[in-house]
PDB file of N, CA and C in Angstrom:
ATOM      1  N   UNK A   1     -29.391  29.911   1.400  1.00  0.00           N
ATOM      2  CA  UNK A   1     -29.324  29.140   0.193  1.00  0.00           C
ATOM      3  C   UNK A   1     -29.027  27.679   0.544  1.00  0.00           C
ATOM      4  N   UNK A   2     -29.656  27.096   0.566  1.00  0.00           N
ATOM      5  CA  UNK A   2     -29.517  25.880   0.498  1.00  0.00           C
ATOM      6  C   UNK A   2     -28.744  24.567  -0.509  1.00  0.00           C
ATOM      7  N   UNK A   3     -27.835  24.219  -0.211  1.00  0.00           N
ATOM      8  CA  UNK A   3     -27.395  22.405  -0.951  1.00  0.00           C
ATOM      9  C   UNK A   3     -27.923  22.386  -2.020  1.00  0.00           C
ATOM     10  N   UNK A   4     -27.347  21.891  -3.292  1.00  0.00           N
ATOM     11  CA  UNK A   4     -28.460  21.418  -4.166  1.00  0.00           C
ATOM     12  C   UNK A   4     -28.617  19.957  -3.697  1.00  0.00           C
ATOM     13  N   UNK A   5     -29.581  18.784  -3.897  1.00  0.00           N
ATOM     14  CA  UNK A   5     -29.445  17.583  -4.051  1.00  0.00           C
ATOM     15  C   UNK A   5     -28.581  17.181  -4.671  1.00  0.00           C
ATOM     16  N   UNK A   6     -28.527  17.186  -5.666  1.00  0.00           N
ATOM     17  CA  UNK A   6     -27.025  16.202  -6.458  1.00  0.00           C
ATOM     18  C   UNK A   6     -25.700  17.080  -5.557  1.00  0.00           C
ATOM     19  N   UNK A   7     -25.581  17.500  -5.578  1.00  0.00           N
ATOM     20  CA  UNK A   7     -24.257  17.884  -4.734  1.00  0.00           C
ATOM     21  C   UNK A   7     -24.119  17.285  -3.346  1.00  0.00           C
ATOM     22  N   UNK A   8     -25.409  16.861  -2.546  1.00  0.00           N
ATOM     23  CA  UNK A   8     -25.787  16.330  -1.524  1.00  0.00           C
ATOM     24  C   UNK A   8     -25.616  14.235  -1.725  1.00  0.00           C
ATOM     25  N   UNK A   9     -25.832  13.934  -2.496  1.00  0.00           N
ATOM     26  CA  UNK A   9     -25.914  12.878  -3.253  1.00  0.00           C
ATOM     27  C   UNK A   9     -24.560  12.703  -3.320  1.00  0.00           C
ATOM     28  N   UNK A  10     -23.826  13.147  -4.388  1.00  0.00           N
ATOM     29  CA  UNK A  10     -22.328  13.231  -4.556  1.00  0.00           C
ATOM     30  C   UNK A  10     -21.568  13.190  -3.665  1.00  0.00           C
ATOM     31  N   UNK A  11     -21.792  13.720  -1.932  1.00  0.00           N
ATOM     32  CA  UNK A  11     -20.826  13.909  -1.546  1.00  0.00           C
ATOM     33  C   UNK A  11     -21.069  13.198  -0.291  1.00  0.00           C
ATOM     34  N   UNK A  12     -22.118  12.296  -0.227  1.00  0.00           N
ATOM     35  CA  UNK A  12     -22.799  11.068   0.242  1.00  0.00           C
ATOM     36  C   UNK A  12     -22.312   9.810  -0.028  1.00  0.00           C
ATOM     37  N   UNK A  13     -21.965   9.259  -1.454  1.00  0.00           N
ATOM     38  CA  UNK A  13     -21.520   8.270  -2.248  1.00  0.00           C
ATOM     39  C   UNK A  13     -20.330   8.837  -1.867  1.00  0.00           C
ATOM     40  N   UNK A  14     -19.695  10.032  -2.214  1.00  0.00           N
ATOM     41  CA  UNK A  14     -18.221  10.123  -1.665  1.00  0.00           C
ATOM     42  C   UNK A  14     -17.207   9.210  -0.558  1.00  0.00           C
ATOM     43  N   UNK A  15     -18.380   9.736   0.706  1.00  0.00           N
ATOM     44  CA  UNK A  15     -17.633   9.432   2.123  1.00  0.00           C
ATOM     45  C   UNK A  15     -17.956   8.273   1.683  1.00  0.00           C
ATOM     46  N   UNK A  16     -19.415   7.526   1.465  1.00  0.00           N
ATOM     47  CA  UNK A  16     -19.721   5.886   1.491  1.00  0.00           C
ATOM     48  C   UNK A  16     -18.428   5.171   0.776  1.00  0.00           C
ATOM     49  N   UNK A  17     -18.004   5.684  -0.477  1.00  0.00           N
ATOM     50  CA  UNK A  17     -16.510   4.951  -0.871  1.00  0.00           C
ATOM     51  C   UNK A  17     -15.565   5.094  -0.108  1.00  0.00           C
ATOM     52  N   UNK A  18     -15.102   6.133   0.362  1.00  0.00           N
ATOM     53  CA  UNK A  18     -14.192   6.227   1.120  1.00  0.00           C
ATOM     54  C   UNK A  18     -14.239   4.868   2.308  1.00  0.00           C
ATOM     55  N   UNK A  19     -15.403   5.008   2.845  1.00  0.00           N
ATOM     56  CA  UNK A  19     -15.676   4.186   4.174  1.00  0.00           C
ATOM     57  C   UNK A  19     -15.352   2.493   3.556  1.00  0.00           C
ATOM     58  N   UNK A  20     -16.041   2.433   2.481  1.00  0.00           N
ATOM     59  CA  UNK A  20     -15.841   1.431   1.988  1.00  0.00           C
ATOM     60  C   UNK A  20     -14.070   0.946   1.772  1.00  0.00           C
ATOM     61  N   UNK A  21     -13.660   1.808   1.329  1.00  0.00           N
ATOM     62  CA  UNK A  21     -11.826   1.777   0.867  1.00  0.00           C
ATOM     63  C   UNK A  21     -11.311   1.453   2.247  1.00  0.00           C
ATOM     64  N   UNK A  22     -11.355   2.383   3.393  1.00  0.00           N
ATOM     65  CA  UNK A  22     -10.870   2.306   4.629  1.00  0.00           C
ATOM     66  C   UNK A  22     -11.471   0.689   5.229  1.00  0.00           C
ATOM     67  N   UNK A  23     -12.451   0.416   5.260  1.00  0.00           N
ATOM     68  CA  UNK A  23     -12.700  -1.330   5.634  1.00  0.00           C
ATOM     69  C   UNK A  23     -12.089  -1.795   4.898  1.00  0.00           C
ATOM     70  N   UNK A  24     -11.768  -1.920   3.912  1.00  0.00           N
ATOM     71  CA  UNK A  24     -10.856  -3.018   2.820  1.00  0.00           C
ATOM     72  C   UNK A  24      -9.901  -2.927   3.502  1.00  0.00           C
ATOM     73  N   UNK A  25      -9.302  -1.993   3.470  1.00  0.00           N
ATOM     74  CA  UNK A  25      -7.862  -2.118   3.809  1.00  0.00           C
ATOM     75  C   UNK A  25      -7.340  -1.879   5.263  1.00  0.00           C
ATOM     76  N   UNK A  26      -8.304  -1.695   6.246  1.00  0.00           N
ATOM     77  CA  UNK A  26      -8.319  -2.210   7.138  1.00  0.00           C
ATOM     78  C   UNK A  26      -8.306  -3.836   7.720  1.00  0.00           C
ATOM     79  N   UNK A  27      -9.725  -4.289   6.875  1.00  0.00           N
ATOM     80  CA  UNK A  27      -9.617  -6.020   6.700  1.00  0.00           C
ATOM     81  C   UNK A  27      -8.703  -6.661   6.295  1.00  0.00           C
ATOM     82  N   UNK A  28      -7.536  -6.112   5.607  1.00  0.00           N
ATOM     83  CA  UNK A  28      -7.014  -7.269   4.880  1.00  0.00           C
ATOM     84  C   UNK A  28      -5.793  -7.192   6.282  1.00  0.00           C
ATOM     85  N   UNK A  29      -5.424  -8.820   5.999  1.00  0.00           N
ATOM     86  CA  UNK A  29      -4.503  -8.731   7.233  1.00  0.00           C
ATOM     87  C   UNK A  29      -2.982  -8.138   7.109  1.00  0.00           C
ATOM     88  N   UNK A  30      -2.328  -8.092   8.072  1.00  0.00           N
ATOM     89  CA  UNK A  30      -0.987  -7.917   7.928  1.00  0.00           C
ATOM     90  C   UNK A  30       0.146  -8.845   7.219  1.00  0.00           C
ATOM     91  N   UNK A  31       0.913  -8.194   6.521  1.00  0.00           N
ATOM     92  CA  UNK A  31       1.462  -9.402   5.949  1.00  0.00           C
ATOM     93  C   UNK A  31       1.130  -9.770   4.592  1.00  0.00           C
ATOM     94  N   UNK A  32      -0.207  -9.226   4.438  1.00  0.00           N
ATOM     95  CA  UNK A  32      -1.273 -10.206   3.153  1.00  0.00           C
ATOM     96  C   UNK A  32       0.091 -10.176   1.691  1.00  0.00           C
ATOM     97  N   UNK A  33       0.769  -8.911   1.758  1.00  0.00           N
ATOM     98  CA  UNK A  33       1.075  -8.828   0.293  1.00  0.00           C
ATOM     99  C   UNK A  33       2.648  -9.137   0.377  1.00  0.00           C
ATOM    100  N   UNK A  34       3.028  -9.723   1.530  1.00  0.00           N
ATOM    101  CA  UNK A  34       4.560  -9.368   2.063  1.00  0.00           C
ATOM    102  C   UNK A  34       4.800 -10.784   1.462  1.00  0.00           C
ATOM    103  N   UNK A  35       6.182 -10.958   0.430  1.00  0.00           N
ATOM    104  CA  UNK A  35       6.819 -12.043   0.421  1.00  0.00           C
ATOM    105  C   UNK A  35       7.134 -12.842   1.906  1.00  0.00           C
ATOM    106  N   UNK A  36       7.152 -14.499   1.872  1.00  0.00           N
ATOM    107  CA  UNK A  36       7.842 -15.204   2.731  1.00  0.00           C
ATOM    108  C   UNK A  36       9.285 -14.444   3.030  1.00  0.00           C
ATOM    109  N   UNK A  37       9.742 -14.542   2.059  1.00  0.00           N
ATOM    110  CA  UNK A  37      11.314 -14.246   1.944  1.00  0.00           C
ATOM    111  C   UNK A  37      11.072 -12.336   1.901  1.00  0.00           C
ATOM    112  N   UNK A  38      10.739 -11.790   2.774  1.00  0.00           N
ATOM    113  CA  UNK A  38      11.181  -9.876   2.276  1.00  0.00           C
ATOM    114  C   UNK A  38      11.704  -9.343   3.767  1.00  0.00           C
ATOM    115  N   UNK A  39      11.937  -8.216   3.620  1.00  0.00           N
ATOM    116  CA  UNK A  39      13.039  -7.409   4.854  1.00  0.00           C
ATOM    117  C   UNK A  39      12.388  -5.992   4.497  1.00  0.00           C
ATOM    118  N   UNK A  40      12.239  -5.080   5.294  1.00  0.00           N
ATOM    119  CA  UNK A  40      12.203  -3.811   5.458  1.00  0.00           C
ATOM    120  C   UNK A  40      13.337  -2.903   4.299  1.00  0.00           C
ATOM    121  N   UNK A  41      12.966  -2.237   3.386  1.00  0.00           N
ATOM    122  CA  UNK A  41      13.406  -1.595   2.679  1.00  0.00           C
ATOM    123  C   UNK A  41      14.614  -0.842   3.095  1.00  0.00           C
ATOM    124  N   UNK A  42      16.003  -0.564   3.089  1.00  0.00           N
ATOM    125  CA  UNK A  42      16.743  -0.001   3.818  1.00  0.00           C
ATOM    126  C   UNK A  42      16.572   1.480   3.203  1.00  0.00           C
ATOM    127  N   UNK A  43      16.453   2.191   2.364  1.00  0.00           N
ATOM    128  CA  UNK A  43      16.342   3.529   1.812  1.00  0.00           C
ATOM    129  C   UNK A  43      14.947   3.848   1.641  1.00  0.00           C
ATOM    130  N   UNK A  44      14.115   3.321   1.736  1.00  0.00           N
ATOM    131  CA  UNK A  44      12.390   3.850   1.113  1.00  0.00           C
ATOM    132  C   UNK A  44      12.687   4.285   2.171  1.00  0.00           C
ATOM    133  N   UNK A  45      12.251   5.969   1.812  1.00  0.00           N
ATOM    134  CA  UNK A  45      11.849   6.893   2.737  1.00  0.00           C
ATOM    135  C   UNK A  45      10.480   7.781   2.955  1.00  0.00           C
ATOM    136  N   UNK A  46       9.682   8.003   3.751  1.00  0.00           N
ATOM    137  CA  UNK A  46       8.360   8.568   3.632  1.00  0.00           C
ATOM    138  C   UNK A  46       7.087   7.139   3.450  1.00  0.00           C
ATOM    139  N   UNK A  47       5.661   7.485   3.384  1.00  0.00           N
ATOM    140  CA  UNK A  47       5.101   6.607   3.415  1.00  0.00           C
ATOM    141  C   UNK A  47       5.007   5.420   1.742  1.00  0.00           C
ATOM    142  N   UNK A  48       4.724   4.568   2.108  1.00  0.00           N
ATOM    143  CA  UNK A  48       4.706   3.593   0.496  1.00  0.00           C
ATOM    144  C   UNK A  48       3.426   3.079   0.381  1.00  0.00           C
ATOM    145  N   UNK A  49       3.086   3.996  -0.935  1.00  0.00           N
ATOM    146  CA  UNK A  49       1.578   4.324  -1.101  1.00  0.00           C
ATOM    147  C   UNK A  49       1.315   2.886  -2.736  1.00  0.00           C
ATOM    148  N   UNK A  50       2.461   3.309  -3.210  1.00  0.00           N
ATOM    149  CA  UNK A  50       2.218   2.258  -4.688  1.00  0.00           C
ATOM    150  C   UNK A  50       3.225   1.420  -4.802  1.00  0.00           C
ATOM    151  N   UNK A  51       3.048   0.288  -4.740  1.00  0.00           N
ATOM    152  CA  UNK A  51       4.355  -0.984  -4.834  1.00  0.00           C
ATOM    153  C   UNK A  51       5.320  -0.826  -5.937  1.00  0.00           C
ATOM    154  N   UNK A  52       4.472  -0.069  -6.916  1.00  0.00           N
ATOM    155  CA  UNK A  52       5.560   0.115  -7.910  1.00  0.00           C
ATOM    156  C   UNK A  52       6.818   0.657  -7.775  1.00  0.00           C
ATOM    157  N   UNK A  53       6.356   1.708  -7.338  1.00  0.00           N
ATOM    158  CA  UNK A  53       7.495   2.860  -6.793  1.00  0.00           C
ATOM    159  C   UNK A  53       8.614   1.953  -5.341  1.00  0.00           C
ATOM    160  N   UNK A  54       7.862   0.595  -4.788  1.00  0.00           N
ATOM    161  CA  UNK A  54       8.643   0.214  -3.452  1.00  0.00           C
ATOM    162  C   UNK A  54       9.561  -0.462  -4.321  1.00  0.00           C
ATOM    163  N   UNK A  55       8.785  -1.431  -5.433  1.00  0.00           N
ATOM    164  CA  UNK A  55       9.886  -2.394  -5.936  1.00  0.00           C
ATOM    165  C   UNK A  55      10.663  -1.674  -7.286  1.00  0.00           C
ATOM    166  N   UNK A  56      10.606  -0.132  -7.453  1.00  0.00           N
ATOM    167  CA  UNK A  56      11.700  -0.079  -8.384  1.00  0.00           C
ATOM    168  C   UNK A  56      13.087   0.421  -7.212  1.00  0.00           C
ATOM    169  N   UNK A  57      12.932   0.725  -5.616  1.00  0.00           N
ATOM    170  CA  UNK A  57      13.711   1.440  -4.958  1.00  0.00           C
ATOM    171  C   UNK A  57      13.934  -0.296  -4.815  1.00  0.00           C
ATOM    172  N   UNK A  58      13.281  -0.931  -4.364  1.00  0.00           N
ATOM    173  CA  UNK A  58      14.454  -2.102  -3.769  1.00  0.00           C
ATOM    174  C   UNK A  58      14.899  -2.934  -4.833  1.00  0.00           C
ATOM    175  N   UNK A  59      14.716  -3.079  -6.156  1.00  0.00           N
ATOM    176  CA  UNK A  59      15.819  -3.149  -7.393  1.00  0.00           C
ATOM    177  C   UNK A  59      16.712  -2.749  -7.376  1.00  0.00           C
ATOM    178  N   UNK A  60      16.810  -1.100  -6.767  1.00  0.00           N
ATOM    179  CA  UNK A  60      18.156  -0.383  -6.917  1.00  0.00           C
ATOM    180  C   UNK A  60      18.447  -0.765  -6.082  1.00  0.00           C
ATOM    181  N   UNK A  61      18.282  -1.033  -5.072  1.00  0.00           N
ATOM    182  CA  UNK A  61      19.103  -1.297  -3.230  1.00  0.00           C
ATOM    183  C   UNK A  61      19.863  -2.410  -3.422  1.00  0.00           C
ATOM    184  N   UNK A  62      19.326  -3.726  -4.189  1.00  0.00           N
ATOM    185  CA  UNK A  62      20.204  -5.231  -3.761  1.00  0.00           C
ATOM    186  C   UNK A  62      20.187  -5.686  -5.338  1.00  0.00           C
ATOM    187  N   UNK A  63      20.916  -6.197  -6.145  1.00  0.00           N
ATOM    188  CA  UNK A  63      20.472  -7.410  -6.835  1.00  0.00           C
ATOM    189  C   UNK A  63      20.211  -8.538  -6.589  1.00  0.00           C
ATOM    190  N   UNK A  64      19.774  -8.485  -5.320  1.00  0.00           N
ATOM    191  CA  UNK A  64      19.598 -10.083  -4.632  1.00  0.00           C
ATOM    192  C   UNK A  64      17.479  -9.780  -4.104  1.00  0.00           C
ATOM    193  N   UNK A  65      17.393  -8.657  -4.754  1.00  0.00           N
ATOM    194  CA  UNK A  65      16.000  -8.166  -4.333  1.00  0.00           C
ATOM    195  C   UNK A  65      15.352  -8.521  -5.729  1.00  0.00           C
ATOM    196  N   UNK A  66      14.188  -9.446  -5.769  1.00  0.00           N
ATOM    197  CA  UNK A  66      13.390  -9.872  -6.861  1.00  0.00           C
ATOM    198  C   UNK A  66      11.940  -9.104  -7.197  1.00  0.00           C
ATOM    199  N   UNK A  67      12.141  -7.877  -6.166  1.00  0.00           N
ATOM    200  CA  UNK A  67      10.269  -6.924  -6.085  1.00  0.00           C
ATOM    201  C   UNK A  67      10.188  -5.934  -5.036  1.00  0.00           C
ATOM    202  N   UNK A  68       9.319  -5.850  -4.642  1.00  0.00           N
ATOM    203  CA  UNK A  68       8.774  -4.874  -3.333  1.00  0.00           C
ATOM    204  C   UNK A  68       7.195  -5.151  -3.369  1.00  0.00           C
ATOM    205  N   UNK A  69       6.764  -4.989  -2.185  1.00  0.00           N
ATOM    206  CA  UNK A  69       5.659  -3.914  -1.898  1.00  0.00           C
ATOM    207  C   UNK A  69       5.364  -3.072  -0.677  1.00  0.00           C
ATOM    208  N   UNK A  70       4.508  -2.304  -0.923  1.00  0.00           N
ATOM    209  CA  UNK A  70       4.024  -2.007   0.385  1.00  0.00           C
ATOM    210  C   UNK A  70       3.092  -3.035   1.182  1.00  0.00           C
ATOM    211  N   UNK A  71       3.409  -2.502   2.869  1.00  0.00           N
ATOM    212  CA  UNK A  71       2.318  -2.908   3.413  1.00  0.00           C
ATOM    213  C   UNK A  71       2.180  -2.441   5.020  1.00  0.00           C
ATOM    214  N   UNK A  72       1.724  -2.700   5.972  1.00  0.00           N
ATOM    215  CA  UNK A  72       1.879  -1.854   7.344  1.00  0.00           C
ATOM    216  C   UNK A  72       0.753  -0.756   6.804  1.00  0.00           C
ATOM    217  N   UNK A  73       0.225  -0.299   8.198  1.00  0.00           N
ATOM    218  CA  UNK A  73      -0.566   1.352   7.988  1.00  0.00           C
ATOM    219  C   UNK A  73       0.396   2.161   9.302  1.00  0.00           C
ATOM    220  N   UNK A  74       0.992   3.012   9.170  1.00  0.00           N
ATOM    221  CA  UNK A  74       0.971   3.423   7.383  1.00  0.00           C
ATOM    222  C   UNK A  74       1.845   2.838   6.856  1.00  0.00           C
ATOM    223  N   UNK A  75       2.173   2.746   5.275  1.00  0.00           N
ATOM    224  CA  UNK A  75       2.512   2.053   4.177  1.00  0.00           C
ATOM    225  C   UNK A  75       4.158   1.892   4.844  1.00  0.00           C
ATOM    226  N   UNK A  76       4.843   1.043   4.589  1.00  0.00           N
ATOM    227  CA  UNK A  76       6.199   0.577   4.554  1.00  0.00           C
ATOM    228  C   UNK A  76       6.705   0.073   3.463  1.00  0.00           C
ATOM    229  N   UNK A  77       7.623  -0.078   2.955  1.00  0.00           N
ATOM    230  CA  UNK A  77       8.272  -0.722   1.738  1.00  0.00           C
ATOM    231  C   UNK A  77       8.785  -1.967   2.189  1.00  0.00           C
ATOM    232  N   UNK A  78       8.554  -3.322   1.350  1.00  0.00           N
ATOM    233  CA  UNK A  78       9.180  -4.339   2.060  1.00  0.00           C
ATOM    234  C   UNK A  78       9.650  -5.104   0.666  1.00  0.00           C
ATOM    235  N   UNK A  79      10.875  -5.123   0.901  1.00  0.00           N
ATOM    236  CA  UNK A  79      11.988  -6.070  -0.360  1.00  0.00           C
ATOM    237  C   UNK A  79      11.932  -7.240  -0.527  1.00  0.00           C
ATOM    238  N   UNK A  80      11.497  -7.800  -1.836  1.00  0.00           N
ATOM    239  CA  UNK A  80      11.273  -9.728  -1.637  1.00  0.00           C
ATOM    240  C   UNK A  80      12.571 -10.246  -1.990  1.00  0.00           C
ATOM    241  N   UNK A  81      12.973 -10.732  -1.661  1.00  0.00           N
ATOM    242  CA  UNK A  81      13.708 -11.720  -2.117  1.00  0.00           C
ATOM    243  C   UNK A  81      13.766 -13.339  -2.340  1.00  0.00           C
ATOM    244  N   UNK A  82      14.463 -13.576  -2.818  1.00  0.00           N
ATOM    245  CA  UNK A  82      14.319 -15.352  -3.356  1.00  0.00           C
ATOM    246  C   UNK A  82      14.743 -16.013  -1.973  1.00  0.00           C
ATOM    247  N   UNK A  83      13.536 -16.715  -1.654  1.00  0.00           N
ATOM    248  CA  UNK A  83      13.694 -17.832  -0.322  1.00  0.00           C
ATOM    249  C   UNK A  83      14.627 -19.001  -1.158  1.00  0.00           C
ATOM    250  N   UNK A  84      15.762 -18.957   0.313  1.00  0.00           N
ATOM    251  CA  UNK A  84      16.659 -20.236   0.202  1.00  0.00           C
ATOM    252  C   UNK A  84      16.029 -21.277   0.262  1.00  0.00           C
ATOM    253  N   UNK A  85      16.485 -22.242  -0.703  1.00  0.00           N
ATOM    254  CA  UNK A  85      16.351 -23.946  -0.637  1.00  0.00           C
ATOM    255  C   UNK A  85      16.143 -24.714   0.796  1.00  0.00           C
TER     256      UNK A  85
END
């Protein structure tokens, strides 16, 4: 029994996005999303897939922490804070 085409198609465009996703974010450089002013998350634990989730953990960590995101492969959490004068 053979593939249908559209299932063949589908899962063609699949990998092609994928491949596509993996160059993006391969290309973009290190750093790209990291505040001047950020530090390594002291509690994010496991990989940091959505910034949301980095900058509500480094809210709780400091009140001297103004965000998060991720960045590194794999993902790291990194805490912004307000650059001194």
């Amino acid at each position: 029994m053979e593939p249908s085409r559209k299932n063949n198609v589908s899962a063609t465009a699949a990998v092609i996005l994928l491949l596509v996703f993996v160059a993006a974010e391969m290309a973009r450089p290190v750093g790209a999303k990291r505040a001047a002013c950020s530090h390594l998350s002291g509690k994010f634990s496991g990989a940091c897939t959505f910034d949301y989730d980095c900058a509500v953990q480094c809210l709780d960590e400091s009140p001297d922490n103004t965000g998060g995101a991720c960045d590194d492969f794999p993902g790291r959490c990194y805490c912004q804070t307000q650059c001194p004068p």
